[in-house]
C-alpha atoms as a PDB file:
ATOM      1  CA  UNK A   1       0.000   0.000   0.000  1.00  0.00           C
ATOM      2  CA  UNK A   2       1.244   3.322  -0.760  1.00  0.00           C
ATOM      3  CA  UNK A   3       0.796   6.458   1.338  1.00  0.00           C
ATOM      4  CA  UNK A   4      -0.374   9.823   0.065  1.00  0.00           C
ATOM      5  CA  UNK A   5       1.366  12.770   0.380  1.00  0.00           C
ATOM      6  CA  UNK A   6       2.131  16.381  -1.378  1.00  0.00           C
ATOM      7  CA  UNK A   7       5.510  18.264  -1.759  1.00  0.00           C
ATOM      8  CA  UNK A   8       6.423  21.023  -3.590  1.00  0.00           C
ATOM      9  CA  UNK A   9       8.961  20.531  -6.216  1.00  0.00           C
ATOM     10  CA  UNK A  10      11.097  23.422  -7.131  1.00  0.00           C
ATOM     11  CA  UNK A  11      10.627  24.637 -10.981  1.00  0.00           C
ATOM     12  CA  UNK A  12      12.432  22.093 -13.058  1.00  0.00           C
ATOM     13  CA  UNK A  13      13.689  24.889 -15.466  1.00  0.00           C
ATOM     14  CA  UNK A  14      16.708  26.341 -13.074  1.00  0.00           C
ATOM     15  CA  UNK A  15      19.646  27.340 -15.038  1.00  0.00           C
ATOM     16  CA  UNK A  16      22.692  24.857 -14.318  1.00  0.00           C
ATOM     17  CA  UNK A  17      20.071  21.825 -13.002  1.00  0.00           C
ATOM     18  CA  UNK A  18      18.276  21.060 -16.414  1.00  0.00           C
ATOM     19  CA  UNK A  19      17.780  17.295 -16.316  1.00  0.00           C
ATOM     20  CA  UNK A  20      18.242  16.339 -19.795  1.00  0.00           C
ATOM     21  CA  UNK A  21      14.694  14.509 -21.258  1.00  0.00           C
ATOM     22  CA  UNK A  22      15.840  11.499 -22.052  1.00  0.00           C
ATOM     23  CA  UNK A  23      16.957  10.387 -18.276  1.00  0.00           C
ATOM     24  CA  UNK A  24      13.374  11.421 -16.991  1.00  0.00           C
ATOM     25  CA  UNK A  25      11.322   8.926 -16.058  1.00  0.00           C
ATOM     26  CA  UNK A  26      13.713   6.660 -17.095  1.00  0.00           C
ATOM     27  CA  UNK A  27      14.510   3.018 -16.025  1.00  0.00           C
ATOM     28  CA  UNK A  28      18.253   3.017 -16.517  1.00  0.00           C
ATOM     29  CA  UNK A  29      18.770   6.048 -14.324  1.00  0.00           C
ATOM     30  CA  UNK A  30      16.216   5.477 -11.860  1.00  0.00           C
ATOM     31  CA  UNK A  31      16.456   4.184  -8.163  1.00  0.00           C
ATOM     32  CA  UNK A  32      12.911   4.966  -6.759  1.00  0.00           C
ATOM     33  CA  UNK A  33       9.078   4.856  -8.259  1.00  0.00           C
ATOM     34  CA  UNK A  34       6.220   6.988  -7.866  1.00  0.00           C
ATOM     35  CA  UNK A  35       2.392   6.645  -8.151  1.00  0.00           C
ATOM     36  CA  UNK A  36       1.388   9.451  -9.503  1.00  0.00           C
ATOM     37  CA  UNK A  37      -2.428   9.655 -10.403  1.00  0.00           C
ATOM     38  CA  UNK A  38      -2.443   6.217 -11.313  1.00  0.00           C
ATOM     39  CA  UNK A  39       0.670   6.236 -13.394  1.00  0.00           C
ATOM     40  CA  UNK A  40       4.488   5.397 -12.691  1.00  0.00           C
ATOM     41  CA  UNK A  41       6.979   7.868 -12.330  1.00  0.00           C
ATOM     42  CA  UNK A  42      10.437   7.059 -11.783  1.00  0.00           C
ATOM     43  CA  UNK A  43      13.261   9.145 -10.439  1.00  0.00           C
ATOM     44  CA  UNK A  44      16.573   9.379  -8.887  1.00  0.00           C
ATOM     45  CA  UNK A  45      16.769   9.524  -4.657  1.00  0.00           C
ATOM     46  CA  UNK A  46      19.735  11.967  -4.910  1.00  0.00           C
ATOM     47  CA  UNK A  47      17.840  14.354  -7.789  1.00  0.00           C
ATOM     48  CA  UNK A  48      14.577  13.736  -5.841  1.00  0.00           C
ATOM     49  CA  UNK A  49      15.995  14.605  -2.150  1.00  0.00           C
ATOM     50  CA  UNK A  50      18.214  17.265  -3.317  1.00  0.00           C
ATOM     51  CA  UNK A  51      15.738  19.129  -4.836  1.00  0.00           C
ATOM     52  CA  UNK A  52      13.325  18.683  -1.648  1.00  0.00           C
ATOM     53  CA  UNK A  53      13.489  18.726   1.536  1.00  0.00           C
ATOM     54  CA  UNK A  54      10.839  16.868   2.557  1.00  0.00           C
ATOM     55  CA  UNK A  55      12.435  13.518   0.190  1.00  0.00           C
ATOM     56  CA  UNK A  56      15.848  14.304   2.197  1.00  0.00           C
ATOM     57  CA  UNK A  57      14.272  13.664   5.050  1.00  0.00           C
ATOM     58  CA  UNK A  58      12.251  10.863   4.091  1.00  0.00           C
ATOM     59  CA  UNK A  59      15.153   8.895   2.067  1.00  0.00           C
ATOM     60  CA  UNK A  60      18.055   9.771   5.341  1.00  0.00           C
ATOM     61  CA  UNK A  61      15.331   8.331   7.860  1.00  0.00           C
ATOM     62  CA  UNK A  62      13.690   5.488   9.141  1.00  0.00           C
ATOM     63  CA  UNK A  63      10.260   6.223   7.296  1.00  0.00           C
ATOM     64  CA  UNK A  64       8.443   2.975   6.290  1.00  0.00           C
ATOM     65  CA  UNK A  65       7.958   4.771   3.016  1.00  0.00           C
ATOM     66  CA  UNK A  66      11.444   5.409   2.071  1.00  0.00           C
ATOM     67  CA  UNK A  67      11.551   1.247   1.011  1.00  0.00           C
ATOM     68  CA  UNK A  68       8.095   0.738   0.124  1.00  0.00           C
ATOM     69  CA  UNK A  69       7.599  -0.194  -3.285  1.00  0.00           C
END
């Protein structure tokens, strides 16, 4: 079962941190996998948790969610 939750994400477009396209949501370079809306979205735990707190937090801890899959 997977737990709901929000975060803001900070805009993706920041000069120096563009993420080229072809490593988003992309198997090869991801580690983690989100439900989004129904769909599967995967990312990277150091993009992800650098980019937001909230992830940093979540990934460095204990939370039951930071190995759920």
């Amino acid at each position: 079962m997977f737990s709901v939750f929000t975060a803001e994400l900070p805009d993706p477009e920041i000069p120096g941190e563009i993420i080229p396209a072809e490593r988003v949501n992309n198997l090869a370079y991801s580690d983690i996998l989100f439900k989004v809306d129904g769909h599967a979205v995967r990312a990277n735990k150091a993009i992800v948790s650098t980019r937001a707190v909230y992830f940093q937090a979540m990934f460095a801890s204990q939370w039951r969610e930071s190995d759920q899959v």
